[in-house]
Protein backbone atom coordinates (compact mmCIF):
# COMPACT_ATOMS: atom_id res chain seq x y z
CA UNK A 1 21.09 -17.44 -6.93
CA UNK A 2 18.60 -15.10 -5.12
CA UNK A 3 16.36 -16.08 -3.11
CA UNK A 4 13.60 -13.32 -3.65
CA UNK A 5 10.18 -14.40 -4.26
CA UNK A 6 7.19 -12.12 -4.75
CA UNK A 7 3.70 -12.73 -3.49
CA UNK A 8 0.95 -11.08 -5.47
CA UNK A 9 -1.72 -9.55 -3.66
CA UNK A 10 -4.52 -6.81 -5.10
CA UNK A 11 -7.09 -3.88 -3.80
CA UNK A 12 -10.32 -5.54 -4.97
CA UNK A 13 -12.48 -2.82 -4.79
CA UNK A 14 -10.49 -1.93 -7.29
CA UNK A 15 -12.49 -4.71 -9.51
CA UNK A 16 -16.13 -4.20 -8.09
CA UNK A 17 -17.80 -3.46 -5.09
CA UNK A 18 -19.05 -6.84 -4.71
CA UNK A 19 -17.05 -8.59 -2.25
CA UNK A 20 -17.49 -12.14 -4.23
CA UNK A 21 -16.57 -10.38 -7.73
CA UNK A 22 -13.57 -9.44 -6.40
CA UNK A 23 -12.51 -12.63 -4.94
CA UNK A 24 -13.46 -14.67 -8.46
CA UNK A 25 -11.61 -12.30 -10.39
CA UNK A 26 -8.82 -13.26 -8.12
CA UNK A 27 -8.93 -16.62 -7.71
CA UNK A 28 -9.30 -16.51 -11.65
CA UNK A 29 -6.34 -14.63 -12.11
CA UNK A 30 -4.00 -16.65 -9.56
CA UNK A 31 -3.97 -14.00 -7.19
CA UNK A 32 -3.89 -15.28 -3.74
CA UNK A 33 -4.33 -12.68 -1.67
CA UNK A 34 -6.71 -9.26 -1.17
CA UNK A 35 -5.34 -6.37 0.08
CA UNK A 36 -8.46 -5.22 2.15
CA UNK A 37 -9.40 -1.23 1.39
CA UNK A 38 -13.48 -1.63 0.70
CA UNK A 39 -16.58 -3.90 0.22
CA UNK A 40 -19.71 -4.06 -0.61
CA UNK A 41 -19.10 -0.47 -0.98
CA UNK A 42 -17.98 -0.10 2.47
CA UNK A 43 -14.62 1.61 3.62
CA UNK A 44 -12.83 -0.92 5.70
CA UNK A 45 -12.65 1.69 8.50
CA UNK A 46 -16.95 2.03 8.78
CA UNK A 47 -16.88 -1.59 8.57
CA UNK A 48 -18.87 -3.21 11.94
CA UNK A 49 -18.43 -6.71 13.38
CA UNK A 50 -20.69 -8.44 11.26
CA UNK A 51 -19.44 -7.06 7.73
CA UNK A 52 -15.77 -8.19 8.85
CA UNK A 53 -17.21 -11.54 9.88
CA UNK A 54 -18.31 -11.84 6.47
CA UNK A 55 -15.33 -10.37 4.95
CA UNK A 56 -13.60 -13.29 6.61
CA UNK A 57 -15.89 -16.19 5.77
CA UNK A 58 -16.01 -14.61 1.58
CA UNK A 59 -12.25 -14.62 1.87
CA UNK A 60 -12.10 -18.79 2.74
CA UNK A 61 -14.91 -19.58 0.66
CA UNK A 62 -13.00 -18.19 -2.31
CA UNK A 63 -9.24 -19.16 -0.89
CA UNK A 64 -8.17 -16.07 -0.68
CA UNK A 65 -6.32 -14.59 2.18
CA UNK A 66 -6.09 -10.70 3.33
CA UNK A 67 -2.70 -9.40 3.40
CA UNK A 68 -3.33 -6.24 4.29
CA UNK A 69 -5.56 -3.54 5.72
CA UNK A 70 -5.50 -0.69 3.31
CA UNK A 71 -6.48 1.78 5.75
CA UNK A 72 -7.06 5.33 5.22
CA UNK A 73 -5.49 6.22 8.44
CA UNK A 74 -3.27 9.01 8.45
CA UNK A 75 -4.73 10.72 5.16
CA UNK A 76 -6.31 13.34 7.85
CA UNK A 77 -5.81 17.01 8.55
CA UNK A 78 -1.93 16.84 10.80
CA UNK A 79 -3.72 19.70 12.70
CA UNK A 80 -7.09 17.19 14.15
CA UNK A 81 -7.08 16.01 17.57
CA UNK A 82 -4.85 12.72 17.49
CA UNK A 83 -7.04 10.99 19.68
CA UNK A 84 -9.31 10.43 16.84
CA UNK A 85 -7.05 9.13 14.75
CA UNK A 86 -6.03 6.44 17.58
CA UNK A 87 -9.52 5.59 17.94
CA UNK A 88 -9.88 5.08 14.87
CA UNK A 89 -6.41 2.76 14.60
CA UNK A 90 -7.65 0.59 17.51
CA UNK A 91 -11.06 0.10 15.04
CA UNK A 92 -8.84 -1.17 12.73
CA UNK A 93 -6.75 -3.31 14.27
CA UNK A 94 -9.76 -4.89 15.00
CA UNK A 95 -10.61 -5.64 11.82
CA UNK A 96 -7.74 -6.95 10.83
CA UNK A 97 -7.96 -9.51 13.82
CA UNK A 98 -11.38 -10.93 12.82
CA UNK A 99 -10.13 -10.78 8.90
CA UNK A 100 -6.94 -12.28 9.93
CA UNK A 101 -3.83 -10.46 8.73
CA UNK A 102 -1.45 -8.31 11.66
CA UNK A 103 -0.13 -5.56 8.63
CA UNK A 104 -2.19 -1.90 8.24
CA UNK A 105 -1.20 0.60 5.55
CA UNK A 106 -1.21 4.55 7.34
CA UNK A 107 -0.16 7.30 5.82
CA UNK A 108 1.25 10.09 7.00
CA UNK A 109 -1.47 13.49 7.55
CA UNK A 110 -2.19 16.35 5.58
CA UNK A 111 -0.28 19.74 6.05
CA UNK A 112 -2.45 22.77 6.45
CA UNK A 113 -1.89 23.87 2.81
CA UNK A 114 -1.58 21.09 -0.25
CA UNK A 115 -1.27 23.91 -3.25
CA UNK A 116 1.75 23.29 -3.03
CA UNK A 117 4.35 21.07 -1.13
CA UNK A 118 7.23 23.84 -0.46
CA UNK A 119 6.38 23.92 3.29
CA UNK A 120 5.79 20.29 4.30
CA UNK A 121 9.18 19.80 5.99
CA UNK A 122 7.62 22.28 8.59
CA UNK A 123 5.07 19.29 9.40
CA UNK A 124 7.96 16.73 9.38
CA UNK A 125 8.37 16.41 13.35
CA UNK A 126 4.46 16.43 14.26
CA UNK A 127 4.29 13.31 11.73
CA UNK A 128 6.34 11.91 13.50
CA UNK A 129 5.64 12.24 16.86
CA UNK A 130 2.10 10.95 15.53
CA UNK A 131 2.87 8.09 13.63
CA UNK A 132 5.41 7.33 16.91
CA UNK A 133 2.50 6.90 19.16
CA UNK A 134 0.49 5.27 16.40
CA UNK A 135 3.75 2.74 16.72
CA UNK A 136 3.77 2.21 20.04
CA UNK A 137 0.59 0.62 19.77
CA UNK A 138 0.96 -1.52 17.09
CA UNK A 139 3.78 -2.56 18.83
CA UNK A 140 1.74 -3.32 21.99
CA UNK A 141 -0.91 -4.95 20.07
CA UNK A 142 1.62 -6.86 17.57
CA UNK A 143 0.92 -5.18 14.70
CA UNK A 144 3.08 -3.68 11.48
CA UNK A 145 2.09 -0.50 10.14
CA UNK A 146 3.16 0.16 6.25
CA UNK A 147 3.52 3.88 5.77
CA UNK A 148 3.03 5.02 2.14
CA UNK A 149 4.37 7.52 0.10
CA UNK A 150 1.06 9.51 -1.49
CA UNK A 151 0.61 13.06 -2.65
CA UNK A 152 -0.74 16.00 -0.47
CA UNK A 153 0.60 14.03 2.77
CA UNK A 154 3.58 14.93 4.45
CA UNK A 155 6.03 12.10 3.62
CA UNK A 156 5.28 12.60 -0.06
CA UNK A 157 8.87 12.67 -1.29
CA UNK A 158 11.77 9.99 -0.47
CA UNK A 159 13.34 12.69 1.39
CA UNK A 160 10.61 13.35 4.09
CA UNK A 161 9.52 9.28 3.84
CA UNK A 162 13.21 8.47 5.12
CA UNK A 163 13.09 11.29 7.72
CA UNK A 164 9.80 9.87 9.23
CA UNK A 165 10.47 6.30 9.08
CA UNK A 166 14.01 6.47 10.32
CA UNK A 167 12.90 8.87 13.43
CA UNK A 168 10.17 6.40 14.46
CA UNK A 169 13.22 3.35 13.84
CA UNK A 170 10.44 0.92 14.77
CA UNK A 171 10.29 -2.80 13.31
CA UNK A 172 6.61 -2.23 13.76
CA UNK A 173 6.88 0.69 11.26
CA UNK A 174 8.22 -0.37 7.86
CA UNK A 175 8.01 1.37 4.59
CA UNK A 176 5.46 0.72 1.31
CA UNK A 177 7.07 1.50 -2.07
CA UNK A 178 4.07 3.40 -5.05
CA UNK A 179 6.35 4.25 -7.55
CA UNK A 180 3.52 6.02 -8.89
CA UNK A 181 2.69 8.10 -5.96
CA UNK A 182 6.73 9.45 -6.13
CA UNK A 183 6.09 9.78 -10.08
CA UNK A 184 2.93 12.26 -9.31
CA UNK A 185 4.68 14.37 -7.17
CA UNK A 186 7.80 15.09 -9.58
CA UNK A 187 10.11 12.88 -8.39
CA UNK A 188 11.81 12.24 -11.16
CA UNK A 189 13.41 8.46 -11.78
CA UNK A 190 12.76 7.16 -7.88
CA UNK A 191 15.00 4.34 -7.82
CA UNK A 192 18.02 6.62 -8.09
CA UNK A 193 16.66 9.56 -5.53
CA UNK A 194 15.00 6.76 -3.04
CA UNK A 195 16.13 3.92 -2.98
CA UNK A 196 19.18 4.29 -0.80
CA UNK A 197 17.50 6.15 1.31
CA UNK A 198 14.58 3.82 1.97
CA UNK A 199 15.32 0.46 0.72
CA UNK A 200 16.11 -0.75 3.90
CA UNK A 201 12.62 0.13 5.29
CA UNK A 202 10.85 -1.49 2.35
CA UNK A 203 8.29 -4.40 3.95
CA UNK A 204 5.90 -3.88 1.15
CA UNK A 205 5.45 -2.82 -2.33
CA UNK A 206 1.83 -1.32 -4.30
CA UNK A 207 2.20 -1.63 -7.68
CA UNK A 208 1.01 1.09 -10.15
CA UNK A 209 2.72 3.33 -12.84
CA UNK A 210 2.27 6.92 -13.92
CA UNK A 211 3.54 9.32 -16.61
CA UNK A 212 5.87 12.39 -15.17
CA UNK A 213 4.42 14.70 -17.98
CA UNK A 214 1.40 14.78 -16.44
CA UNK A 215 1.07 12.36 -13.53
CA UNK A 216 -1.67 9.74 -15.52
CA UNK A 217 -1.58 6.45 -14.03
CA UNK A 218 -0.69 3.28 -16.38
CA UNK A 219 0.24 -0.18 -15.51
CA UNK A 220 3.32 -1.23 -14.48
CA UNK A 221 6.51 -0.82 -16.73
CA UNK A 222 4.25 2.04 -18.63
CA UNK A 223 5.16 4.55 -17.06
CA UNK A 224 8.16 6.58 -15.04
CA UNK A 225 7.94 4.77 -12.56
CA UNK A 226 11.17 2.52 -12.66
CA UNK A 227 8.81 -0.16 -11.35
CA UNK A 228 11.53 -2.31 -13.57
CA UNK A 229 14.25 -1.34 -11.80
CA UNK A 230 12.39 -1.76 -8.55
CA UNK A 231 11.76 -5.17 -9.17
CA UNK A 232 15.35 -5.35 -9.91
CA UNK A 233 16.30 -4.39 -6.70
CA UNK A 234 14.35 -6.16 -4.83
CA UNK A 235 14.77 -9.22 -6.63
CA UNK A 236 19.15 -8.31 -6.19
CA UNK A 237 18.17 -7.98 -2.37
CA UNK A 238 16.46 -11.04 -1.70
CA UNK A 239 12.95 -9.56 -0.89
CA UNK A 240 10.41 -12.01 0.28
CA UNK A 241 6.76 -9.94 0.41
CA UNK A 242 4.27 -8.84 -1.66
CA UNK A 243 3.14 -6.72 -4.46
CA UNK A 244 -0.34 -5.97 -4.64
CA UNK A 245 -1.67 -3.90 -7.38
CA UNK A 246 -3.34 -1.20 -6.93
CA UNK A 247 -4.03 0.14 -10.49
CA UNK A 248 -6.02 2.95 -10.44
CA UNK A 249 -6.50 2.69 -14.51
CA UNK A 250 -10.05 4.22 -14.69
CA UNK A 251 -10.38 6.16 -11.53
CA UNK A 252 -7.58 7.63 -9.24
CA UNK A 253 -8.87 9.15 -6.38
CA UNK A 254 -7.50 10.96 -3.11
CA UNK A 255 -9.49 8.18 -1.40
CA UNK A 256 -9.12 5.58 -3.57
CA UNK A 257 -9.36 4.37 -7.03
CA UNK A 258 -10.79 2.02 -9.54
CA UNK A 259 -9.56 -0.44 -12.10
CA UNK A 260 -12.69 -2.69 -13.30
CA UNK A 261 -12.15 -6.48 -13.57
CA UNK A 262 -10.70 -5.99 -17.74
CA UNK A 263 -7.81 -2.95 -16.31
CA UNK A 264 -7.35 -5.86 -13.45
CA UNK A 265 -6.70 -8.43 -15.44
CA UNK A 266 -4.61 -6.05 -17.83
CA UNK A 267 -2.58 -5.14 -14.84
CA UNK A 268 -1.63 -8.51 -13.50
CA UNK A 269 -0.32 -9.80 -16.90
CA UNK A 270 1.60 -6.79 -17.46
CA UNK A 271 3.24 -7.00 -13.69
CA UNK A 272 3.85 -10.68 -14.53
CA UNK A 273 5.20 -10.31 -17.93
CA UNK A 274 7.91 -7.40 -16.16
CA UNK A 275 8.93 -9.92 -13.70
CA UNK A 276 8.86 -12.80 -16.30
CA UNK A 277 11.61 -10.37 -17.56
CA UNK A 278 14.00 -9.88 -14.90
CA UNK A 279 13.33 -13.62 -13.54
CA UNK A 280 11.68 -12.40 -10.80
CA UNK A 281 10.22 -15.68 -8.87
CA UNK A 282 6.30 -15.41 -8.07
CA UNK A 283 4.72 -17.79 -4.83
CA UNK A 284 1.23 -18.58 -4.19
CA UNK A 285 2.23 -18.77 -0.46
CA UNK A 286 3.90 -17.22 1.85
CA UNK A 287 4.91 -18.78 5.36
CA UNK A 288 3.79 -15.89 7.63
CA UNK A 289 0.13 -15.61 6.64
């Protein structure tokens, strides 16, 4: 018998701007946990002391716990100072201190020219080296950063994901499966070109769809995502984390996206009803947190 079990977690502002809509909508829909990106219309990273103060109190008023930071760190030019960017990571972890959860999604810098990616393996080895030091010090500070696959950054396709992950070979840098993000930039059926590669580095999964025709998002199972046969896998490999939706079903941004509380609650019964399918076991807890 496995003994996989799968935590759901969700970007509320993809639901609302309001910090408390989110959180009902959650609580409504079972969903234990908030994968923190905005509020009140704030970016996590331009949030001060007082607004992640707040952040924290909402959260236990509504029983909800933060399972992530979904930081925008790392979707900035590879060629700006780096010191920034490590200014801008200590911010962060600071945030998640006072909100309460030690994991930060990064991503992994834009190359100098996004028409198209033919040249981003040039940029392979300066990602790297950044998201090394970026490493160290979540290391030093006890952090786990999540690097995601996303379009227009240098670790777009499974290739160039497995060649920065593996280089840095840090338990304080693991891996974030968006089967969409790999759909949108042509990789066709994921599972087969990635998983091998990256599987072992998966500590995370964000949950979204999309079409390979023409790269629309859908919910999962929709789409060409294999989000099925992820599940599959991860179910067949005894994961133990969480998937936290990240729909993008009305809006999908570079920065971000939006899903509105009905595309919310659309998503979450059609992630459940997948893993209803393929007996995938769903907890309310998880020991760590």
């Amino acid at each position: 018998m496995t003994t996989a079990t799968f935590t759901l977690s969700a970007f509320g502002d993809e639901i609302a701007d309001d910090l408390a809509e989110q959180l009902r909508l959650l609580r409504d829909l079972r969903v234990g946990y908030l994968e923190l990106r905005g509020a009140w219309g704030k970016n996590v990273l331009k949030m001060d002391d007082d607004t992640a103060t707040a952040v924290r109190w909402k959260c236990a008023e509504f029983g909800v716990v933060v399972s992530c930071i979904g930081s925008p760190l790392g979707k900035s030019p590879i060629t700006d100072p780096l010191e920034r960017e490590l200014s801008n990571l200590e911010r962060i972890f600071h945030v998640a201190d006072v909100v309460g959860t030690r994991r930060v999604r990064v991503f992994s810098f834009y190359p100098p020219d996004t028409r198209t990616n033919a040249g981003y393996d040039d940029y392979v080895a300066e990602a790297t080296a950044r998201l090394t030091q970026m490493t160290d010090r979540a290391k030093r500070e006890g952090f786990t950063l999540l690097l995601e696959n996303e379009k227009e950054i240098v670790g777009d396709t499974p290739e160039r994901c497995h060649a920065i992950v593996s280089a840095v070979d840090s338990p304080h840098l693991r891996f974030v499966w968006d089967p969409a993000n790999f759909v949108q930039v042509g990789v066709a059926q994921p599972m087969e070109r990635g998983w091998s590669l990256l599987g072992p580095y998966v500590a995370y999964v964000h949950v979204k769809d999309a079409h390979l025709a023409d790269g629309s998002v859908c919910a999962a199972g929709e789409g060409d995502g294999q989000v099925g046969e992820l599940l599959a896998a991860l179910r067949d490999g005894g994961y133990q984390g969480f998937l936290a939706l990240e729909p993008h079903l009305v809006v999908a941004g570079r920065s971000g996206g939006f899903t509105g509380p009905g595309g919310m609650t659309y998503a979450v019964s059609a992630l459940r009803r997948l893993m209803a399918t393929l007996d995938c076991v769903e907890t309310e807890k998880e020991a760590s947190s």
